[in-house]
PDB file of N, CA and C in Angstrom:
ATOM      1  N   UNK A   1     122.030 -75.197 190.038  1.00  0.00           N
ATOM      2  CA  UNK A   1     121.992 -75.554 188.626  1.00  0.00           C
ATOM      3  C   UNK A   1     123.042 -74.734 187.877  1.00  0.00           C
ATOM      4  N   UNK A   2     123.918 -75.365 187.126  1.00  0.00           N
ATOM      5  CA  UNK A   2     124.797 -74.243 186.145  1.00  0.00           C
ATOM      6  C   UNK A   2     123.998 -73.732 184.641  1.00  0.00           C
ATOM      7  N   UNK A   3     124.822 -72.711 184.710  1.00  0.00           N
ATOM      8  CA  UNK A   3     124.377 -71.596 183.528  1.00  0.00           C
ATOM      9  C   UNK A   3     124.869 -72.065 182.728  1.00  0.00           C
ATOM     10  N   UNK A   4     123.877 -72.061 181.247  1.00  0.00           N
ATOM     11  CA  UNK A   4     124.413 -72.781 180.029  1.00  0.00           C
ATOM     12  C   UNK A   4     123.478 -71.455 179.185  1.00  0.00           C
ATOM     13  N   UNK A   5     124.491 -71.890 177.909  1.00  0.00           N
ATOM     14  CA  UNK A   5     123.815 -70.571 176.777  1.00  0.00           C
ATOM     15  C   UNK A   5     123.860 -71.447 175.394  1.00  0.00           C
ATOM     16  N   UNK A   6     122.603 -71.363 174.943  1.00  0.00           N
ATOM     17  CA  UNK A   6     122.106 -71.664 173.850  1.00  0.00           C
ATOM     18  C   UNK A   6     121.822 -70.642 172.705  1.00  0.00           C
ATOM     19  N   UNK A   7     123.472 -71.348 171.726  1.00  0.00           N
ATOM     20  CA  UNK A   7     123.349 -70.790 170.357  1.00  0.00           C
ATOM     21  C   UNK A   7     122.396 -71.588 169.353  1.00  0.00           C
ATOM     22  N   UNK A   8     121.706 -70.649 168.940  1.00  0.00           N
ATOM     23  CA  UNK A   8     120.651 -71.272 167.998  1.00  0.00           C
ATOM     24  C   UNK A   8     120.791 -70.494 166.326  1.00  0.00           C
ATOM     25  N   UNK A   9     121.234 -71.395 165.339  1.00  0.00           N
ATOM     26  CA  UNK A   9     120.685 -70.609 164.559  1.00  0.00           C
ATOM     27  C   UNK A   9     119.779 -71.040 163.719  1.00  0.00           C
ATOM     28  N   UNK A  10     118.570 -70.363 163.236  1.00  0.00           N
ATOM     29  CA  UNK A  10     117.444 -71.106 162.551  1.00  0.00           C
ATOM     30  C   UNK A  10     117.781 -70.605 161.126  1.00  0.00           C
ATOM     31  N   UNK A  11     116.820 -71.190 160.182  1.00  0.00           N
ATOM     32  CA  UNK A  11     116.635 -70.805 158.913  1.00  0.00           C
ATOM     33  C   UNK A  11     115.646 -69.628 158.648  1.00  0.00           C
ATOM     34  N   UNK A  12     116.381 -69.252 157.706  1.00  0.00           N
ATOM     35  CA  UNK A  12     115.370 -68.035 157.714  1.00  0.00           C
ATOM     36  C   UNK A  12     114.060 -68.087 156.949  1.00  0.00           C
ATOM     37  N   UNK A  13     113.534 -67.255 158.029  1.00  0.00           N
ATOM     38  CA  UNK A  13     111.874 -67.504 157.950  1.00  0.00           C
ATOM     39  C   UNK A  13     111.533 -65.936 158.007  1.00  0.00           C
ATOM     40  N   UNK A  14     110.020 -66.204 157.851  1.00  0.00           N
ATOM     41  CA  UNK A  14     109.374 -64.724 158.046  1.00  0.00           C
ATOM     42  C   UNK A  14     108.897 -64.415 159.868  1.00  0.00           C
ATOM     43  N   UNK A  15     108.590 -63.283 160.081  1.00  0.00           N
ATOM     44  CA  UNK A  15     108.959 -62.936 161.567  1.00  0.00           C
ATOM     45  C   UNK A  15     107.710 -64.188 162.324  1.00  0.00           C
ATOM     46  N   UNK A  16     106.754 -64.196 161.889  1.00  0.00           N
ATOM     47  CA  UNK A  16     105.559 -65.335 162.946  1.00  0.00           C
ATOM     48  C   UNK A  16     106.385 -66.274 162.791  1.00  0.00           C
ATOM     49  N   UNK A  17     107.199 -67.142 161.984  1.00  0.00           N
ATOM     50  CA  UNK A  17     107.287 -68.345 162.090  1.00  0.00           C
ATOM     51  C   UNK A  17     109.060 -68.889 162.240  1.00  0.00           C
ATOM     52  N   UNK A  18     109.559 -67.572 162.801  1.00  0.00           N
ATOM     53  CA  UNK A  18     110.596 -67.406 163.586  1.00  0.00           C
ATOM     54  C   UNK A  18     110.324 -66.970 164.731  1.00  0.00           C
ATOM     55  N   UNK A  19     109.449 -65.930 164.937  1.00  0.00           N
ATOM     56  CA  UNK A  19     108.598 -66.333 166.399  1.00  0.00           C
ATOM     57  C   UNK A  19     108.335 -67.488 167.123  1.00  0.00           C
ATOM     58  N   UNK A  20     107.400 -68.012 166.409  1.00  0.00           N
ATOM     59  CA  UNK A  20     106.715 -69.756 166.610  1.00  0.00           C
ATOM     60  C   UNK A  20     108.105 -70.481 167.243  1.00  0.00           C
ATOM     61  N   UNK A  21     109.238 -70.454 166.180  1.00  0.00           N
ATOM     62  CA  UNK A  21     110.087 -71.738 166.545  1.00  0.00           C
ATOM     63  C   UNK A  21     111.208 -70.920 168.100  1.00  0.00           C
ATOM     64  N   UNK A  22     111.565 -70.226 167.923  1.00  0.00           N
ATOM     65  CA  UNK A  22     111.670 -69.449 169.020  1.00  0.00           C
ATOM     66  C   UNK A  22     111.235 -69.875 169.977  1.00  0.00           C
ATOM     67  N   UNK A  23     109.721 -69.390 169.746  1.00  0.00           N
ATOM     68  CA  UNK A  23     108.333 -69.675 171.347  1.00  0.00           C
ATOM     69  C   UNK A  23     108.922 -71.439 171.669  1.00  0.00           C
ATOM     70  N   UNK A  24     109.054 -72.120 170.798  1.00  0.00           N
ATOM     71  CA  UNK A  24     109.090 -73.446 170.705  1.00  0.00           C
ATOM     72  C   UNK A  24     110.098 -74.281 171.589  1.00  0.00           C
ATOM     73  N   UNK A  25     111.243 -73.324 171.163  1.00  0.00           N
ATOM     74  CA  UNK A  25     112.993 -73.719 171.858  1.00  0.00           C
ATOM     75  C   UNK A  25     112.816 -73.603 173.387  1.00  0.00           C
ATOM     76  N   UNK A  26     112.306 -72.345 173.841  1.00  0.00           N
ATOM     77  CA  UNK A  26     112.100 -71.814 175.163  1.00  0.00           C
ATOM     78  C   UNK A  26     111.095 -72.612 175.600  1.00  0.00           C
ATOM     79  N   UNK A  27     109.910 -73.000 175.349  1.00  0.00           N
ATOM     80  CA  UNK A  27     108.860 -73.851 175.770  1.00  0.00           C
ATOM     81  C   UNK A  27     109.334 -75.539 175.921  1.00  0.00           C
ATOM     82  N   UNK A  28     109.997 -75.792 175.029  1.00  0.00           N
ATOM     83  CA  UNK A  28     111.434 -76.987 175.409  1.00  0.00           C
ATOM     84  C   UNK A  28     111.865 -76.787 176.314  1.00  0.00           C
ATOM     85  N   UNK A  29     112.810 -76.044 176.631  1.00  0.00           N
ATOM     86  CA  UNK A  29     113.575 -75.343 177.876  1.00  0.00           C
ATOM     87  C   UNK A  29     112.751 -75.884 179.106  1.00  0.00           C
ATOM     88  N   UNK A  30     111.998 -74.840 179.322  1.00  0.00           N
ATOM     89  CA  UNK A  30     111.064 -74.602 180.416  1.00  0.00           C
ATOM     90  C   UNK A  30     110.665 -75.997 180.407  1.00  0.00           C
ATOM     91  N   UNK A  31     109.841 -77.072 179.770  1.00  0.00           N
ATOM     92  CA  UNK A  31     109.646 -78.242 179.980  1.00  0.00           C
ATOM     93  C   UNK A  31     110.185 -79.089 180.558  1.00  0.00           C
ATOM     94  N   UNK A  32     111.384 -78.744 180.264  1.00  0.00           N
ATOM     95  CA  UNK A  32     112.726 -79.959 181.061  1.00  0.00           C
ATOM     96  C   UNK A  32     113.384 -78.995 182.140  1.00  0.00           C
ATOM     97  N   UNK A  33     112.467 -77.886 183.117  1.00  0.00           N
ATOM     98  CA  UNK A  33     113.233 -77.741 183.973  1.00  0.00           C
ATOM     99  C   UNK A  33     113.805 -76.079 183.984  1.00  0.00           C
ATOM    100  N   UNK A  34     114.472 -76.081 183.138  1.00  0.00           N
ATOM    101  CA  UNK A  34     115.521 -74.999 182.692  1.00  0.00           C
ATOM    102  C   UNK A  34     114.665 -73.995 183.220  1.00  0.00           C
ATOM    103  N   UNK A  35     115.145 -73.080 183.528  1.00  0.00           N
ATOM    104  CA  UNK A  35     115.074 -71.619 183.894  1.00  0.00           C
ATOM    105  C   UNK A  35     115.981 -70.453 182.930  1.00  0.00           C
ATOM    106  N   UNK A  36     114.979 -70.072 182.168  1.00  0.00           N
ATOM    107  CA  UNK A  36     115.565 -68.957 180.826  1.00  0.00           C
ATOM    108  C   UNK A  36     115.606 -67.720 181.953  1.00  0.00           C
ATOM    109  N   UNK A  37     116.730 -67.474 181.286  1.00  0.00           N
ATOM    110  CA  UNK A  37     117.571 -65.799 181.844  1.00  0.00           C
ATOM    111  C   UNK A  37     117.772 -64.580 181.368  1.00  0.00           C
ATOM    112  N   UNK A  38     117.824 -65.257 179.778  1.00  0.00           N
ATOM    113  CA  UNK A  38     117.358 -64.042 178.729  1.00  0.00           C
ATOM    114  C   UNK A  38     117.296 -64.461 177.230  1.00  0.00           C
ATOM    115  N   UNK A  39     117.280 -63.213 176.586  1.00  0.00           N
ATOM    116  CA  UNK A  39     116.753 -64.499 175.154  1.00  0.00           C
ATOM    117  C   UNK A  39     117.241 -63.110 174.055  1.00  0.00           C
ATOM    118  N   UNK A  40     118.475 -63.300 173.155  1.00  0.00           N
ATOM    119  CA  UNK A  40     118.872 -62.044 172.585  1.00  0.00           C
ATOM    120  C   UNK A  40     118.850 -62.394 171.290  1.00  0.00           C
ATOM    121  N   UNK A  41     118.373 -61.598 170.336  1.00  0.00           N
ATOM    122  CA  UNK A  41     118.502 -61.805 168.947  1.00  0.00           C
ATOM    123  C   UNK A  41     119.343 -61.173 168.471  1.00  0.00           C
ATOM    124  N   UNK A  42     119.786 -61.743 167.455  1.00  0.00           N
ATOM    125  CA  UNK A  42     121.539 -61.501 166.755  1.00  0.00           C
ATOM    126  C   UNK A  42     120.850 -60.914 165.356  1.00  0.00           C
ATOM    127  N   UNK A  43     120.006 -61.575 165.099  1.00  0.00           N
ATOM    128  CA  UNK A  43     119.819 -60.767 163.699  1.00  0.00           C
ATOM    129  C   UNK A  43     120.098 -61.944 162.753  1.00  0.00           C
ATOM    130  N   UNK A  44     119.683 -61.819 161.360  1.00  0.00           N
ATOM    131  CA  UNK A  44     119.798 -62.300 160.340  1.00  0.00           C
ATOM    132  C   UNK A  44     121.586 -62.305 160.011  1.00  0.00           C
ATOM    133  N   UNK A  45     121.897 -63.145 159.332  1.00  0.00           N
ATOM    134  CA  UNK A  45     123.778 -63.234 158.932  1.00  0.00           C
ATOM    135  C   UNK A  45     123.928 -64.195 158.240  1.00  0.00           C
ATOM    136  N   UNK A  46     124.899 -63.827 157.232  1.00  0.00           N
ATOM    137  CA  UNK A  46     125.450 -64.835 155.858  1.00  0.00           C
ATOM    138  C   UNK A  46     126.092 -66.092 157.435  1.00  0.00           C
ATOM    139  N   UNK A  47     125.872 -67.354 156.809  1.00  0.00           N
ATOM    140  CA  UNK A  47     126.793 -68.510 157.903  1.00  0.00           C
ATOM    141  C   UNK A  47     128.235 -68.592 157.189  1.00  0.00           C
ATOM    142  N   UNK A  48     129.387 -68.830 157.743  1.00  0.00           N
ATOM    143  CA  UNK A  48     130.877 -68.984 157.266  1.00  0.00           C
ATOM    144  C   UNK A  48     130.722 -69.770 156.385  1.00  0.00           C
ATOM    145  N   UNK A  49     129.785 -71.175 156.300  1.00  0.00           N
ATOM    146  CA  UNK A  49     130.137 -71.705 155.005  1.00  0.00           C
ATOM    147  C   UNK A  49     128.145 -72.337 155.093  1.00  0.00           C
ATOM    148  N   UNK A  50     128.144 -73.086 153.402  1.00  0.00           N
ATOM    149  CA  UNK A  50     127.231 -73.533 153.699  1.00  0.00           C
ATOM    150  C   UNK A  50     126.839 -74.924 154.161  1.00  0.00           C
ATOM    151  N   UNK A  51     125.772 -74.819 155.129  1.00  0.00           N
ATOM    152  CA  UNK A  51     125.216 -75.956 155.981  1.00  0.00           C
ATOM    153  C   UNK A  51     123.816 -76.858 155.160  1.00  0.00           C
ATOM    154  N   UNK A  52     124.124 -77.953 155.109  1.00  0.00           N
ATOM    155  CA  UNK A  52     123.018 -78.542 154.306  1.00  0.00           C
ATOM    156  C   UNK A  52     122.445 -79.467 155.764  1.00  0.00           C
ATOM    157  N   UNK A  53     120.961 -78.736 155.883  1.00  0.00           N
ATOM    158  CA  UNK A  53     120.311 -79.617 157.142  1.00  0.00           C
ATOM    159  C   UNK A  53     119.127 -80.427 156.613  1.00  0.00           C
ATOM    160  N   UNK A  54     118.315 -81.056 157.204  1.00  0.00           N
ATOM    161  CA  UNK A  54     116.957 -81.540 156.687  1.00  0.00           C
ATOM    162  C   UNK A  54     116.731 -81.451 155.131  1.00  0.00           C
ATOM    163  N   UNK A  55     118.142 -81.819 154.219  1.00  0.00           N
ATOM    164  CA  UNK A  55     117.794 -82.210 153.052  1.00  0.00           C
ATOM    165  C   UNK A  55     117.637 -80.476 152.124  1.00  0.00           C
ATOM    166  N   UNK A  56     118.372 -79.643 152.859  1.00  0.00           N
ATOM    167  CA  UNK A  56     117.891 -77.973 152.497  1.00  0.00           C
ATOM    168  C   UNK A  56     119.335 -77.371 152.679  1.00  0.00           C
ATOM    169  N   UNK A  57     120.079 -76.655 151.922  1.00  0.00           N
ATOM    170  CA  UNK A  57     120.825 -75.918 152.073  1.00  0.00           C
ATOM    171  C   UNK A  57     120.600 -74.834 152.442  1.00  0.00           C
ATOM    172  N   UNK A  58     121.447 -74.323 153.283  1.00  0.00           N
ATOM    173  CA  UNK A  58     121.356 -72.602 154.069  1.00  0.00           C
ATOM    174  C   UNK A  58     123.047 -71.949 153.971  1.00  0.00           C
ATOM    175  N   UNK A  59     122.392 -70.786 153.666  1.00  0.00           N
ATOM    176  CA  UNK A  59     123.524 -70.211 153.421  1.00  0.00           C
ATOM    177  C   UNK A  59     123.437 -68.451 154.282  1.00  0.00           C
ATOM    178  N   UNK A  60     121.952 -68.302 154.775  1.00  0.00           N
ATOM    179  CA  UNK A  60     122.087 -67.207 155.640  1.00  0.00           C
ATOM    180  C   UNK A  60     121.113 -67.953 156.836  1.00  0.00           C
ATOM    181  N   UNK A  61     121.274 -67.179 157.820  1.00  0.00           N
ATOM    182  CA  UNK A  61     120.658 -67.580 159.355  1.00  0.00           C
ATOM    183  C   UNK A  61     120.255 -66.598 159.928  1.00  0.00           C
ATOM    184  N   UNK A  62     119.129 -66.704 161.107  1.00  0.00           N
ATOM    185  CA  UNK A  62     119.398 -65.905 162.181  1.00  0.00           C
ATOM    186  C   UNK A  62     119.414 -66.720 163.551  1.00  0.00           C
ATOM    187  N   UNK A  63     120.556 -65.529 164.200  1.00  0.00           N
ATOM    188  CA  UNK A  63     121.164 -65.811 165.088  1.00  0.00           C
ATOM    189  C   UNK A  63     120.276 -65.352 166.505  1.00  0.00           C
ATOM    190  N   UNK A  64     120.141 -66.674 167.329  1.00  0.00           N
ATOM    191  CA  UNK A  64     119.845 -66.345 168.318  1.00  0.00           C
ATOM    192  C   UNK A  64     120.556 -66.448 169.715  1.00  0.00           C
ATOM    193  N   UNK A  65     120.713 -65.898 170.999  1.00  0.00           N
ATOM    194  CA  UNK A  65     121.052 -66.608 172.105  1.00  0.00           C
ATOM    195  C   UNK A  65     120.311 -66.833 173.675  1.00  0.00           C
ATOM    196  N   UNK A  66     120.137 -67.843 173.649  1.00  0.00           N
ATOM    197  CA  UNK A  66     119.496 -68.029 175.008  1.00  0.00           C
ATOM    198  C   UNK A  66     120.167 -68.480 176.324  1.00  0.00           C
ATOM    199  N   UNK A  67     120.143 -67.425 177.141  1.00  0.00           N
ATOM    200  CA  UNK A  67     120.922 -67.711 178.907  1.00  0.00           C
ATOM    201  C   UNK A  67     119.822 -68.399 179.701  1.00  0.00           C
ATOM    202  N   UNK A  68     120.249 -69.712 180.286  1.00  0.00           N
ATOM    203  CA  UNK A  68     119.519 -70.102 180.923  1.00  0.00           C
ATOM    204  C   UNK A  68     120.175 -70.961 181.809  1.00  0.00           C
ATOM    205  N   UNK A  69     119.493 -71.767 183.101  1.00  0.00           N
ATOM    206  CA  UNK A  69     120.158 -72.497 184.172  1.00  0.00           C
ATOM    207  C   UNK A  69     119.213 -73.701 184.127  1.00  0.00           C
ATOM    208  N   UNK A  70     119.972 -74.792 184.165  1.00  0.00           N
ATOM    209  CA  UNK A  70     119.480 -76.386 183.698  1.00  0.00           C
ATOM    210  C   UNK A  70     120.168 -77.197 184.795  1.00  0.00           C
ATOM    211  N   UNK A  71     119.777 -78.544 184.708  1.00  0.00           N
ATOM    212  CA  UNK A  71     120.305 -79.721 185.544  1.00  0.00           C
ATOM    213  C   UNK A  71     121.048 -80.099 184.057  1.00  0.00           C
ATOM    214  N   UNK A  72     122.410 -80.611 184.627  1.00  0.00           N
ATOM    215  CA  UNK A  72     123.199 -81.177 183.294  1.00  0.00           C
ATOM    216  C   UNK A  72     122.513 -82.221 182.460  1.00  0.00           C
ATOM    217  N   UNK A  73     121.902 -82.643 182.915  1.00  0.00           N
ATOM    218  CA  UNK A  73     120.845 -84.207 182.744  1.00  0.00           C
ATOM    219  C   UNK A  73     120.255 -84.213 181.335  1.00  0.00           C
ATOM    220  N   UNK A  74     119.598 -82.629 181.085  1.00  0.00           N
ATOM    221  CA  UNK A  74     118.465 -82.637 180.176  1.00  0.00           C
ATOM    222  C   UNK A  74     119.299 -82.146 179.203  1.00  0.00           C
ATOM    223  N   UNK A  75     120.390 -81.859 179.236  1.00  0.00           N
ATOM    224  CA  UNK A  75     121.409 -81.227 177.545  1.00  0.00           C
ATOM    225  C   UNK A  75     121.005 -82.109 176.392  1.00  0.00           C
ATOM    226  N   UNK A  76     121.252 -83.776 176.906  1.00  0.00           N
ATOM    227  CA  UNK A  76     121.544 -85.155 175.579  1.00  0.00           C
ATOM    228  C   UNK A  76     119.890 -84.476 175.101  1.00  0.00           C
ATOM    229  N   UNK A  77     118.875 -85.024 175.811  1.00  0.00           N
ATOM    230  CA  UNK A  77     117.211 -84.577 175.130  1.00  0.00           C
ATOM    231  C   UNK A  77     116.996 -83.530 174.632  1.00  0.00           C
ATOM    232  N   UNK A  78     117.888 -82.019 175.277  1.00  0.00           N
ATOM    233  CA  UNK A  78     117.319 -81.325 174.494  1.00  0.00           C
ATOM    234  C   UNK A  78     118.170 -80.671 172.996  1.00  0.00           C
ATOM    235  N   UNK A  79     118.993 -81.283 173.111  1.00  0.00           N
ATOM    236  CA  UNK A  79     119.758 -81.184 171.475  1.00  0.00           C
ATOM    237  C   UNK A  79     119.508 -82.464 170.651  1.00  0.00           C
ATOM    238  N   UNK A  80     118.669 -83.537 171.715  1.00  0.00           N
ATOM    239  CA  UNK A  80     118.078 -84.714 170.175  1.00  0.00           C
ATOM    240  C   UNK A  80     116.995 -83.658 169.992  1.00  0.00           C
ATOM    241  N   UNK A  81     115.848 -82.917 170.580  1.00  0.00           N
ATOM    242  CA  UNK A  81     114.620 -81.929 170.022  1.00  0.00           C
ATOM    243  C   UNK A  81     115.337 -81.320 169.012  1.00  0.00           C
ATOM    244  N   UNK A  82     116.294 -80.470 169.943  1.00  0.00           N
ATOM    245  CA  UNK A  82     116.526 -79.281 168.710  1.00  0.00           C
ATOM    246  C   UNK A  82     116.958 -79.598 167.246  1.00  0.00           C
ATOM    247  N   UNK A  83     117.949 -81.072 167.170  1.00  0.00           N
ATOM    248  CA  UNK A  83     118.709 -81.625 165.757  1.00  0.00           C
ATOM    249  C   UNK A  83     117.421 -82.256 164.937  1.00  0.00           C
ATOM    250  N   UNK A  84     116.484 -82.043 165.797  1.00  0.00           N
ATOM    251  CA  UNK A  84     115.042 -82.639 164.816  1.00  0.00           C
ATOM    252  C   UNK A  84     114.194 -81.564 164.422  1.00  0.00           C
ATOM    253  N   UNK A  85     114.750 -80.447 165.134  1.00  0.00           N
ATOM    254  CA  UNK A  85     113.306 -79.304 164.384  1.00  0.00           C
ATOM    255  C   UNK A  85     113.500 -78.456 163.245  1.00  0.00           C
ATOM    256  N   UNK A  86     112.661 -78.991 162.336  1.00  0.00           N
ATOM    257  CA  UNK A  86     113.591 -78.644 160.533  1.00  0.00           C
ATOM    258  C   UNK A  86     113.446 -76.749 160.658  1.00  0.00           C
ATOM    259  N   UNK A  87     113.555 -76.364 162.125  1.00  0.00           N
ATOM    260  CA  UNK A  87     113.681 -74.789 160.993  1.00  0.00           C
ATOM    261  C   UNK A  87     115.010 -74.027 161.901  1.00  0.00           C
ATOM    262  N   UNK A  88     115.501 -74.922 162.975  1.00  0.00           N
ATOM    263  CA  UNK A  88     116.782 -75.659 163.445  1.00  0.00           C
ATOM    264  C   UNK A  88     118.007 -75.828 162.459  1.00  0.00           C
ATOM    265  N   UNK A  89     119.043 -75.263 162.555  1.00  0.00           N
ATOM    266  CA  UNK A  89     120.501 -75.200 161.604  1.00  0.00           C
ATOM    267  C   UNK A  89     121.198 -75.828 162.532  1.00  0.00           C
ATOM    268  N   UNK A  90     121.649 -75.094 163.126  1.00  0.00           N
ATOM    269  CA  UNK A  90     122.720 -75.536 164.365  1.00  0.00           C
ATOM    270  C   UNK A  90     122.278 -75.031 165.012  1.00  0.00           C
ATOM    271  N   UNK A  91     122.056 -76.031 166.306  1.00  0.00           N
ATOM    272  CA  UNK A  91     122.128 -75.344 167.545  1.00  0.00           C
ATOM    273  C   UNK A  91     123.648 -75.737 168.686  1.00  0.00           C
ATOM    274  N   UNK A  92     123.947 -75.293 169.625  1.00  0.00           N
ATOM    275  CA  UNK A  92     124.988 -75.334 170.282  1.00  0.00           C
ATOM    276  C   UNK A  92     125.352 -74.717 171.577  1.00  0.00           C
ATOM    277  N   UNK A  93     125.540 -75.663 172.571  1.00  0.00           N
ATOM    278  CA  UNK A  93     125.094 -75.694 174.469  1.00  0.00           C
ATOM    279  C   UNK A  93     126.464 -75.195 174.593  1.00  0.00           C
ATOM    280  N   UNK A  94     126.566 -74.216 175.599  1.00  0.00           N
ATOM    281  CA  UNK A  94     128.172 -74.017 176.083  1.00  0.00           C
ATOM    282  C   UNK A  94     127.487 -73.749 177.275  1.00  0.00           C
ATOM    283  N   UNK A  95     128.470 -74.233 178.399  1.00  0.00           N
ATOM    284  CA  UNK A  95     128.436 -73.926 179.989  1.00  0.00           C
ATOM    285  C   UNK A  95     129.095 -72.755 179.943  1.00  0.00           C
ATOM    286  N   UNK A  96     128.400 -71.573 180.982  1.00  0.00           N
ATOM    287  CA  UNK A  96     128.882 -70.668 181.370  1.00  0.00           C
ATOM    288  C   UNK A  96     129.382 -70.422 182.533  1.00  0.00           C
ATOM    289  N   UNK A  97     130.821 -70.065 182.896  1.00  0.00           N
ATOM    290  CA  UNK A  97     131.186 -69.824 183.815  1.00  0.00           C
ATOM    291  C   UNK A  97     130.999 -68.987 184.515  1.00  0.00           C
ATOM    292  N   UNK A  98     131.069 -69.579 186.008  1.00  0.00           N
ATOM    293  CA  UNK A  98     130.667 -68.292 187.155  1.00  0.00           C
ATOM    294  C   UNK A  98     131.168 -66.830 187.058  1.00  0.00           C
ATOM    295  N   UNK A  99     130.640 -66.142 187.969  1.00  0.00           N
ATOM    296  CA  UNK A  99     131.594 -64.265 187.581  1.00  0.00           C
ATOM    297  C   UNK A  99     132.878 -64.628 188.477  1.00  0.00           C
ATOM    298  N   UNK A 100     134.007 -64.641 188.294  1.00  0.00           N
ATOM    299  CA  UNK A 100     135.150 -64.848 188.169  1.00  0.00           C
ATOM    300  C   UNK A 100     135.151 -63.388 189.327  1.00  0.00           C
ATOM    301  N   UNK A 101     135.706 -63.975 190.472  1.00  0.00           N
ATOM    302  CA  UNK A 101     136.231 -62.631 191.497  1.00  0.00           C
ATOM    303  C   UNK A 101     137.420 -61.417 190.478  1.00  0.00           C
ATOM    304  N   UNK A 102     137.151 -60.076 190.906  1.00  0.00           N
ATOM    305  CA  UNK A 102     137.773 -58.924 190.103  1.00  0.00           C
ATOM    306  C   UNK A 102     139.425 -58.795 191.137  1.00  0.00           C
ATOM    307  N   UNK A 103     139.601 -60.146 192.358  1.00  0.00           N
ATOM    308  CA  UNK A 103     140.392 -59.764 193.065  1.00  0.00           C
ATOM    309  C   UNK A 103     141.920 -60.383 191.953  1.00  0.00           C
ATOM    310  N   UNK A 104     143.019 -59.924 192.221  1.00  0.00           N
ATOM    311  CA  UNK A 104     144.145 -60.102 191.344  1.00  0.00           C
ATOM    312  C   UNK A 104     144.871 -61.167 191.997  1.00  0.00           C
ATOM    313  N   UNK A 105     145.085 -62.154 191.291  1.00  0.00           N
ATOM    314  CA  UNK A 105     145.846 -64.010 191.422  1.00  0.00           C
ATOM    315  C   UNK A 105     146.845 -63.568 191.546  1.00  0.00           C
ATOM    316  N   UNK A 106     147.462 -63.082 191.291  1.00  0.00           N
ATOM    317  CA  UNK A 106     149.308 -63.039 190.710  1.00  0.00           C
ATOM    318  C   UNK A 106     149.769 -61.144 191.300  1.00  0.00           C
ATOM    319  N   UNK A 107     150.399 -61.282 192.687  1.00  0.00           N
ATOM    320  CA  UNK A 107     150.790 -60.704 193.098  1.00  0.00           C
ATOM    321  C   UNK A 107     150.299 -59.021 193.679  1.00  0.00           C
ATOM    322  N   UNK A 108     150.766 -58.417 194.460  1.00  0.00           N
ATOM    323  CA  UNK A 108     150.045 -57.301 194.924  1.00  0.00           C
ATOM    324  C   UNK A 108     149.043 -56.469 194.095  1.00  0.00           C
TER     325      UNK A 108
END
């Protein structure tokens, strides 16, 4: 399965119910498969500009990231969940590449 990392940023909430949606993303995950690897919080942060989602403007976030290993299959389903869960800003899948050998390409 390849490694994919999920940027999440939610709206800001108070800590249970940034918990909750959190518990929520990962319990998604795990449903379709995925195998979570780690789960890092970024903290609260002004966003570069403002994002108007579910009819709500945001102008600060917190930032989350989740490492995890998936079948490519379940990405389309699980970013229609995530673009539907109103406490959901952006979220955003990047494939992670393998550890890259430390041996040197280009000459002795």
């Amino acid at each position: 399965m390849p490694r994919y990392e999920l940027a999440l940023i939610l709206k800001t909430l108070k800590r249970p119910e940034t918990a909750a949606a959190v518990r929520r993303t990962v319990e998604t995950l795990m449903e379709r498969g995925a195998v979570v690897r780690d789960l890092e919080n970024l903290g609260e942060r002004l966003l570069p500009y403002k994002i108007t989602k579910h009819n709500q403007k945001h102008d600060t976030g917190t930032y989350f990231l989740v490492d995890f290993y998936a079948s490519p299959n379940i990405l389309k389903s699980l970013m229609d969940h995530l673009n539907r869960d109103v406490d959901v800003v952006r979220p955003s899948v990047l494939k992670k590449e393998e550890n890259v050998s430390s041996q040197s390409c280009c000459g002795p």
